[in-house]
C-alpha atoms as a PDB file:
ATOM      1  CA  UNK A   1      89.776  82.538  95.167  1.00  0.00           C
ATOM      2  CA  UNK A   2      89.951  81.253  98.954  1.00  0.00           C
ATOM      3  CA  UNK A   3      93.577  79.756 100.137  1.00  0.00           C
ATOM      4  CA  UNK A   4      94.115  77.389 103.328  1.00  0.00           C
ATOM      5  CA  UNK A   5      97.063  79.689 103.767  1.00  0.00           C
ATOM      6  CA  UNK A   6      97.720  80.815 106.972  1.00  0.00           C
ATOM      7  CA  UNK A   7      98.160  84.126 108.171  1.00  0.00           C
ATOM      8  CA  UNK A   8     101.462  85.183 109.273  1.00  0.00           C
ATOM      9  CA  UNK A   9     101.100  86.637 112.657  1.00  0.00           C
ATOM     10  CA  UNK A  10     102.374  90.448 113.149  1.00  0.00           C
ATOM     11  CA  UNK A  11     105.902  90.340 114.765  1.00  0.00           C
ATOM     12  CA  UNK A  12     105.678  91.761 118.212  1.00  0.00           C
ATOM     13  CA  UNK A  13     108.885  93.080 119.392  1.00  0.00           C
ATOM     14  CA  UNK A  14     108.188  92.985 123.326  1.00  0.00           C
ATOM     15  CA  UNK A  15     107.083  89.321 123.021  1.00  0.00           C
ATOM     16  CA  UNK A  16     110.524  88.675 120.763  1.00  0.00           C
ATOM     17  CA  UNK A  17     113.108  90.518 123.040  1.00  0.00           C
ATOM     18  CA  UNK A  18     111.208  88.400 126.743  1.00  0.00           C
ATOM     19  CA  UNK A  19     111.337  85.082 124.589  1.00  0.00           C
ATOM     20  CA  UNK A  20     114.942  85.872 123.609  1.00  0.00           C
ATOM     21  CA  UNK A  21     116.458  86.852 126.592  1.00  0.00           C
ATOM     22  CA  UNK A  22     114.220  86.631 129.701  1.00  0.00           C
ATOM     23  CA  UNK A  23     112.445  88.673 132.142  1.00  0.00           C
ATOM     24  CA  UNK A  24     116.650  88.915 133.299  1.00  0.00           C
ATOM     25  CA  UNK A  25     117.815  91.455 131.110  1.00  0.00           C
ATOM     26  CA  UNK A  26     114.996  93.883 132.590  1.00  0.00           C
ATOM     27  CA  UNK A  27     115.769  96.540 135.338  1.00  0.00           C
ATOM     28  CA  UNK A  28     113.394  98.821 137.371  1.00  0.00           C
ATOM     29  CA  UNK A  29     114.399 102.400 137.523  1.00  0.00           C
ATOM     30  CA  UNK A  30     112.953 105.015 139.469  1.00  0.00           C
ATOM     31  CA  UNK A  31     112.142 108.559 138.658  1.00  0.00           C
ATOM     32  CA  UNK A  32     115.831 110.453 138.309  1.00  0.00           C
ATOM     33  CA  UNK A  33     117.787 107.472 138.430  1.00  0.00           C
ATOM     34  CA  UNK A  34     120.801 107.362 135.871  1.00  0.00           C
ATOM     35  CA  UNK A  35     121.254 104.688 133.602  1.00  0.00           C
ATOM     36  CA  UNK A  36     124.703 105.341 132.035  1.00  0.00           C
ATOM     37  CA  UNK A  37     126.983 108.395 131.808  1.00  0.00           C
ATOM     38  CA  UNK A  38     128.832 110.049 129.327  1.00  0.00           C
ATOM     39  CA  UNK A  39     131.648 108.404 129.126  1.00  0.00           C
ATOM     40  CA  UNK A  40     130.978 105.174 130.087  1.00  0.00           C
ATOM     41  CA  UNK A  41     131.832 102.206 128.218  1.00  0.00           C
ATOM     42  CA  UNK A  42     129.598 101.839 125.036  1.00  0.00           C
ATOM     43  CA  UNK A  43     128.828  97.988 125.359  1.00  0.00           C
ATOM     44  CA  UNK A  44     124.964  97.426 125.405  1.00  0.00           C
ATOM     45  CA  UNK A  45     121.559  98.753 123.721  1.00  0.00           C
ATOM     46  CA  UNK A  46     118.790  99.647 125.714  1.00  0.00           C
ATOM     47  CA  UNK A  47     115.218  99.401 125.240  1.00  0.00           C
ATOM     48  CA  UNK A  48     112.428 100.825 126.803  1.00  0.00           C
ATOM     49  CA  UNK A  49     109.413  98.475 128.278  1.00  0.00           C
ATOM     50  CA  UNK A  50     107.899 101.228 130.181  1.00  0.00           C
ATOM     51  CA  UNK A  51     108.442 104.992 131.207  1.00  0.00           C
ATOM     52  CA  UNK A  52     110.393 107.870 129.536  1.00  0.00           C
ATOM     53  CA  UNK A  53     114.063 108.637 129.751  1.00  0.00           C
ATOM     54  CA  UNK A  54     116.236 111.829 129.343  1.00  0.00           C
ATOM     55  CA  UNK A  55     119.159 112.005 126.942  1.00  0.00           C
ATOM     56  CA  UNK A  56     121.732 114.909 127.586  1.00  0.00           C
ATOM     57  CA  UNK A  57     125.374 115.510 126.460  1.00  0.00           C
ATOM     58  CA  UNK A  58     127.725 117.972 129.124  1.00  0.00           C
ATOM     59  CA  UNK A  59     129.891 119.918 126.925  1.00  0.00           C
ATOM     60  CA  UNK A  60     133.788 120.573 127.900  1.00  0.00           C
ATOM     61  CA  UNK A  61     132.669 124.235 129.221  1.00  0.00           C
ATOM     62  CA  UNK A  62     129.767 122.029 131.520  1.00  0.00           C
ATOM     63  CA  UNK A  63     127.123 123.275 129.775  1.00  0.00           C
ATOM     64  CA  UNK A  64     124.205 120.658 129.301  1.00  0.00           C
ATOM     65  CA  UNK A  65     121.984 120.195 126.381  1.00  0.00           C
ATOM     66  CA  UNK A  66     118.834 117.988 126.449  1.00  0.00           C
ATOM     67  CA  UNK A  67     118.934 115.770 123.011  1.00  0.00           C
ATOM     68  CA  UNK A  68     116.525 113.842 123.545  1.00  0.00           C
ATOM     69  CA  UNK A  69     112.865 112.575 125.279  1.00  0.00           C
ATOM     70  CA  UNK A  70     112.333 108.590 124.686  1.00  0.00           C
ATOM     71  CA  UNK A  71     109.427 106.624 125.574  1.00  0.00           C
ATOM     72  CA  UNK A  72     108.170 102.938 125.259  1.00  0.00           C
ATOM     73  CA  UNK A  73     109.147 101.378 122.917  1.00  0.00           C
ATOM     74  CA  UNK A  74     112.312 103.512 121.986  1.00  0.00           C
ATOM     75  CA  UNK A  75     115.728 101.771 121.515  1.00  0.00           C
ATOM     76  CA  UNK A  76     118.975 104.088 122.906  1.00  0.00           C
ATOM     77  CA  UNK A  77     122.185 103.889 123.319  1.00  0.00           C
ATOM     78  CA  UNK A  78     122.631 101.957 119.929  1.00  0.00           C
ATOM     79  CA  UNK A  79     125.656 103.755 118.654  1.00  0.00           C
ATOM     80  CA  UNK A  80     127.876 100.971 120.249  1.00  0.00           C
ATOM     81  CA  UNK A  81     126.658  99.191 116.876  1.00  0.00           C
ATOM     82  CA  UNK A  82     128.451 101.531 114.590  1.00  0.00           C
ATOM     83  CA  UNK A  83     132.125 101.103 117.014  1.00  0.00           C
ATOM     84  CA  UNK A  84     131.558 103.718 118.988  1.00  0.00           C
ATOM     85  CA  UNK A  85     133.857 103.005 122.166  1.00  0.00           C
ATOM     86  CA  UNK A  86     132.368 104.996 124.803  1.00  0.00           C
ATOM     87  CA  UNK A  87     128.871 107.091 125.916  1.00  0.00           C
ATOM     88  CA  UNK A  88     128.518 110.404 123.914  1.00  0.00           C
ATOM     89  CA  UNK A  89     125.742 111.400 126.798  1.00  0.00           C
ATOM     90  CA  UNK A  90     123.950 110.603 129.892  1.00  0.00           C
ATOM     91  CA  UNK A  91     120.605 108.735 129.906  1.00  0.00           C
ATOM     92  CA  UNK A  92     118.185 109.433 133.250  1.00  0.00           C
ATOM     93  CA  UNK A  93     115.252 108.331 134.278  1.00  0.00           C
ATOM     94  CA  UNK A  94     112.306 110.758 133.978  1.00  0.00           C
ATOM     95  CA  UNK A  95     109.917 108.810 135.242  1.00  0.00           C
ATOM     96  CA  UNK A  96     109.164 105.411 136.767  1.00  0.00           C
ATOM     97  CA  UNK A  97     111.158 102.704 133.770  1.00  0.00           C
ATOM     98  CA  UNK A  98     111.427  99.363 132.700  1.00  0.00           C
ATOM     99  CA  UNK A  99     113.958  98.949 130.661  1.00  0.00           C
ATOM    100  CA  UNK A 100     115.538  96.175 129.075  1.00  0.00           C
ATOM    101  CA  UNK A 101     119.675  96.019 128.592  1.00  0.00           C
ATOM    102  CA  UNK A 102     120.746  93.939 125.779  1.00  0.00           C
ATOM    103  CA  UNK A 103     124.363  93.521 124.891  1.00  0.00           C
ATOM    104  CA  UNK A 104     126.606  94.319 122.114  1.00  0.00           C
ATOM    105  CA  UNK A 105     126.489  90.914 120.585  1.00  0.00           C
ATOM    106  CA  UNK A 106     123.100  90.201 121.019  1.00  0.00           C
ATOM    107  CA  UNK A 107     121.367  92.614 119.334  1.00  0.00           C
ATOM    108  CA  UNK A 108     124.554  91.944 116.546  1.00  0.00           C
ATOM    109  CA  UNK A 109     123.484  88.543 116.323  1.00  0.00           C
ATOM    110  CA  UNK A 110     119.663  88.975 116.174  1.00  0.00           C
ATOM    111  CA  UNK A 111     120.085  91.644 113.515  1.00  0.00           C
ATOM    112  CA  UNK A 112     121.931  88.557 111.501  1.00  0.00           C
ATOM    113  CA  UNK A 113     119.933  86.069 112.477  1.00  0.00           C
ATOM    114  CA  UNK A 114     116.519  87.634 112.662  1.00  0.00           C
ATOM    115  CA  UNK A 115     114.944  89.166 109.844  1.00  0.00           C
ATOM    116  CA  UNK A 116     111.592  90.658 111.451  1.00  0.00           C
ATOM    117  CA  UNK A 117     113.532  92.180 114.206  1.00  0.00           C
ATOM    118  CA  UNK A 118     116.435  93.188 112.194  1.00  0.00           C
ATOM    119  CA  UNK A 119     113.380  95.418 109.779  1.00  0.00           C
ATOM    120  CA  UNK A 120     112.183  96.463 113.414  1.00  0.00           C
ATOM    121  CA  UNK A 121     115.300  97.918 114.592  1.00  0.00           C
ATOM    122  CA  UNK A 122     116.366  99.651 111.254  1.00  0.00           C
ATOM    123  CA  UNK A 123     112.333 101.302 111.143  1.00  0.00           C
ATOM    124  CA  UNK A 124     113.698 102.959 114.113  1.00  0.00           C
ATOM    125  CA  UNK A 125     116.647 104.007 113.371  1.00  0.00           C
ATOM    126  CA  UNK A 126     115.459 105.753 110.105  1.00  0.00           C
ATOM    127  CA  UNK A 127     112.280 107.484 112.451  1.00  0.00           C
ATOM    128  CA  UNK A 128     114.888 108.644 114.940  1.00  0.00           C
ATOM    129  CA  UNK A 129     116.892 110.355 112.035  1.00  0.00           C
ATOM    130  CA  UNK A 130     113.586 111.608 110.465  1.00  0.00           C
ATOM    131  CA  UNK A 131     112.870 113.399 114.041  1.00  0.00           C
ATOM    132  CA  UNK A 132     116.185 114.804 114.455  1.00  0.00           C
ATOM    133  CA  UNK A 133     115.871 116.737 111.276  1.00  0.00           C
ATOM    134  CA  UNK A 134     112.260 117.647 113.141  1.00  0.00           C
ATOM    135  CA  UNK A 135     114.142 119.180 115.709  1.00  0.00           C
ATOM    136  CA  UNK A 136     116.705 120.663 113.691  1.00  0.00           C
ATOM    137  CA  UNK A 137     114.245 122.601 111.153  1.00  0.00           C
ATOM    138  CA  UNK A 138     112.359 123.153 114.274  1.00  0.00           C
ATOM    139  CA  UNK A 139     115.441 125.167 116.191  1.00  0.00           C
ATOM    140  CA  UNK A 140     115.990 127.553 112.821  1.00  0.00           C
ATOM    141  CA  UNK A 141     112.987 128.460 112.090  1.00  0.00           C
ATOM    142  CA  UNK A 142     110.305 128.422 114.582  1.00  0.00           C
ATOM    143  CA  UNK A 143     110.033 130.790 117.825  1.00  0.00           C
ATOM    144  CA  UNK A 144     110.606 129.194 121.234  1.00  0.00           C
ATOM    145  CA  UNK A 145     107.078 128.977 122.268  1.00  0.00           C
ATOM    146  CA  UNK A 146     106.019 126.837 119.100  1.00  0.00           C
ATOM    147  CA  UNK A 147     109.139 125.089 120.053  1.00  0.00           C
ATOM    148  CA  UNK A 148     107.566 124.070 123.328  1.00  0.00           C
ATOM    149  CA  UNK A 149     104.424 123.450 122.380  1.00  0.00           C
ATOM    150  CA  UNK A 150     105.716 120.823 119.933  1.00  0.00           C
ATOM    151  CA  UNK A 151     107.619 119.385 123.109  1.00  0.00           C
ATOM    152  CA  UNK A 152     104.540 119.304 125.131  1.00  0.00           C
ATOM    153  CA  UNK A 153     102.511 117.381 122.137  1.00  0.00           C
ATOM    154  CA  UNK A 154     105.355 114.924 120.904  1.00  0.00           C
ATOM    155  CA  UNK A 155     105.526 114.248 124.770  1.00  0.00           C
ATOM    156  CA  UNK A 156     101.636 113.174 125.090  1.00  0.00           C
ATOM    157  CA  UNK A 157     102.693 111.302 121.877  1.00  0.00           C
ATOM    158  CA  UNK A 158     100.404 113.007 119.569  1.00  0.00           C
ATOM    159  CA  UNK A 159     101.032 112.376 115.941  1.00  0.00           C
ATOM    160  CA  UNK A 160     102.199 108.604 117.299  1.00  0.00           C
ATOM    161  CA  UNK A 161     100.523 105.977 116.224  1.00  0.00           C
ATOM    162  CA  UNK A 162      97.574 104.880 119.568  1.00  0.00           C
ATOM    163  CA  UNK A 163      95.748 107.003 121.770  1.00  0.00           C
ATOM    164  CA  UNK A 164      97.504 109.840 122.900  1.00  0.00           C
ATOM    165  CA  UNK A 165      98.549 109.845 126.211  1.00  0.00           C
ATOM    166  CA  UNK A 166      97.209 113.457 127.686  1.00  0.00           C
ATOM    167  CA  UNK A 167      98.725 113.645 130.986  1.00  0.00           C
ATOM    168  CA  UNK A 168     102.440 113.074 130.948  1.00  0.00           C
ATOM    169  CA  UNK A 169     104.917 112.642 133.612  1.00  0.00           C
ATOM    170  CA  UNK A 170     105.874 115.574 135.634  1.00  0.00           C
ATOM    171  CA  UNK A 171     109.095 117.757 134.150  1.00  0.00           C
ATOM    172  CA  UNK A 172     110.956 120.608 135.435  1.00  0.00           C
ATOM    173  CA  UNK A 173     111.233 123.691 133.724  1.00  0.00           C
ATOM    174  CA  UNK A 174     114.705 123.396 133.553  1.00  0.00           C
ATOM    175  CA  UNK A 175     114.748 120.335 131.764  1.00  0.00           C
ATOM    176  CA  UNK A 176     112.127 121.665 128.959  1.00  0.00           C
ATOM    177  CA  UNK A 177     114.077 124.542 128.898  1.00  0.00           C
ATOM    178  CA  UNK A 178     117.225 122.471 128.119  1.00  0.00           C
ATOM    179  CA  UNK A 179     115.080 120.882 125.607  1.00  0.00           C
ATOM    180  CA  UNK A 180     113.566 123.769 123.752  1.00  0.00           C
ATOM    181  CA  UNK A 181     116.858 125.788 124.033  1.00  0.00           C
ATOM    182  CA  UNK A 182     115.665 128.624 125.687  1.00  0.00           C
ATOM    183  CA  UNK A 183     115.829 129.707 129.162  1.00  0.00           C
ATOM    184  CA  UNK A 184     113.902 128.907 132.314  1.00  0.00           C
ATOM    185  CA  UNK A 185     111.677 132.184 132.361  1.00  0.00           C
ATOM    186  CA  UNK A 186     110.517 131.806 129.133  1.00  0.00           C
ATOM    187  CA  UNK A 187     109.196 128.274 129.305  1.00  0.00           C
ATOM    188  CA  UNK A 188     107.507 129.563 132.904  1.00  0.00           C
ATOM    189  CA  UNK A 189     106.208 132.719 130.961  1.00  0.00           C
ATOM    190  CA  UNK A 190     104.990 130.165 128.074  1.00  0.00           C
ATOM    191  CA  UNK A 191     103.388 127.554 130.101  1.00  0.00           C
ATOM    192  CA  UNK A 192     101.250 129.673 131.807  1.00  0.00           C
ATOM    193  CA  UNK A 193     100.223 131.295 129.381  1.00  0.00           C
ATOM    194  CA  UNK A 194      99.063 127.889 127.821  1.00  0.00           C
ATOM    195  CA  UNK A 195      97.524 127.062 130.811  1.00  0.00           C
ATOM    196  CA  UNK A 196      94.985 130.299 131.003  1.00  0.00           C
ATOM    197  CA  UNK A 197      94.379 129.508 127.189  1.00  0.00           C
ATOM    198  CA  UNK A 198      93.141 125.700 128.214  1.00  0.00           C
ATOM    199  CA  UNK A 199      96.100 124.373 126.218  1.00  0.00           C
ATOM    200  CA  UNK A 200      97.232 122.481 129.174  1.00  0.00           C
ATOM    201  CA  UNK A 201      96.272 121.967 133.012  1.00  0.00           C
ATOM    202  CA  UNK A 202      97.477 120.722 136.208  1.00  0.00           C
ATOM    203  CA  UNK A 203      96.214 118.168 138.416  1.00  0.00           C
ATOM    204  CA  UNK A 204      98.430 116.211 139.855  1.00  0.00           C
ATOM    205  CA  UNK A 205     100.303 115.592 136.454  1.00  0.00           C
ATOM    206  CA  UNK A 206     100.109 117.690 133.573  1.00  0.00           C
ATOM    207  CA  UNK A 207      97.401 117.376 131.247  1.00  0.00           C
ATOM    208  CA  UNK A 208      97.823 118.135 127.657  1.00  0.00           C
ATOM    209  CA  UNK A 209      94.909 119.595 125.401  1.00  0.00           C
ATOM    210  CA  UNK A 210      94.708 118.588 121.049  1.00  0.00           C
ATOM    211  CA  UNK A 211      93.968 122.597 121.059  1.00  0.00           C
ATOM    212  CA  UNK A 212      97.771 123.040 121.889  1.00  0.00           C
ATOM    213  CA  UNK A 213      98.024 122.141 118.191  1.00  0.00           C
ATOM    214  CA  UNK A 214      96.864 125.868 117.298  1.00  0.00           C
ATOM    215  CA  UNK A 215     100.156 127.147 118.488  1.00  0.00           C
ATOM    216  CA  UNK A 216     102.477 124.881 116.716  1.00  0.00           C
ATOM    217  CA  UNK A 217     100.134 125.495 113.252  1.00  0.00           C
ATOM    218  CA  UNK A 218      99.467 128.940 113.839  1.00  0.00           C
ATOM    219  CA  UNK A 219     101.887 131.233 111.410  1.00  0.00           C
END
């Protein structure tokens, strides 16, 4: 049986957050550039328009760990919604950004106020917490070149809902290292050895291949 019911458009976040609170609350960053530090004053969420950002915490003995690779449309820096008083890491540019700052009582009130965006917001949450444990299982029990390769893929956003994006922006050694938690020669070591397999290639930027799959499934 036919209705003259109307369909209820899908709720599109971008369109939501520009309506909201203008084109203002958007800022440009360019490749490196920091966007808070640890330590800072917890006051604002951020959300990502365009680009990927680093997340790293500096333990008390200086050294760094990388927590975290975030790309459009990621939220960070949400744990000023729980209390917390001041930046547990350091956010940075890895690439060209545009990212959008919204402020402590904002996002409280839209959360309150705004039921589409409030399910939005708490989808992401729960698929941030869902990776974590990712990376987690992925530390104890797989070798640092599976490790790496999972990097590589999650990076090109395979497994992500829309069409992979193959070549992704260009990323020391150091800073995969940081991520996979192994050292600088061993990423070097494992990346070239991808790249004589066809898993990957450079040109410019690096391109990633599906076929690096076969190292992350191979047992």
């Amino acid at each position: 049986m036919k209705t003259n019911e109307a369909v209820k458009p899908a709720f599109d976040l971008k369109v939501f957050l520009i309506k909201g609170y203008g084109r203002r609350k958007r800022v440009e960053y360019g490749e490196n550039a920091l966007i808070f530090s640890q330590g800072d004053a917890a006051d604002s969420v951020f959300y990502i328009h365009k680009g990927k950002v680093k997340l790293t915490v500096l333990s008390r003995r200086g050294k760094e760990a990388v927590i975290a690779i975030l790309g459009a449309g990621d939220f960070f820096g949400e744990g000023c919604l729980t209390g917390q008083p001041l930046r547990m890491g350091t956010s940075v540019a890895i690439s060209g950004c545009s990212i959008m700052r919204l402020e402590k009582a904002e996002v409280v009130r839209a959360l309150h106020e705004q039921p589409s965006f409030s399910e939005v917001f708490v989808t992401h949450l729960l698929s941030r917490n869902v990776r974590i444990e990712e990376d987690l299982v992925d530390q104890l029990f797989n070798s640092s070149e599976k490790r790496l390769a999972r990097v590589l893929l999650l990076l090109a956003n395979f497994g992500k809902e829309g069409t992979p994006q193959t070549v992704i922006p260009k990323m020391s050694q150091e800073t995969l290292a940081g991520i996979v938690g192994t050292t600088r020669s061993r990423v070097s070591f494992f990346m070239n050895r991808f790249r004589k397999l066809g898993f990957i290639e450079y040109n410019g930027g690096m391109k990633v291949h599906s076929s690096l799959l076969n190292v992350v499934l191979h047992d």
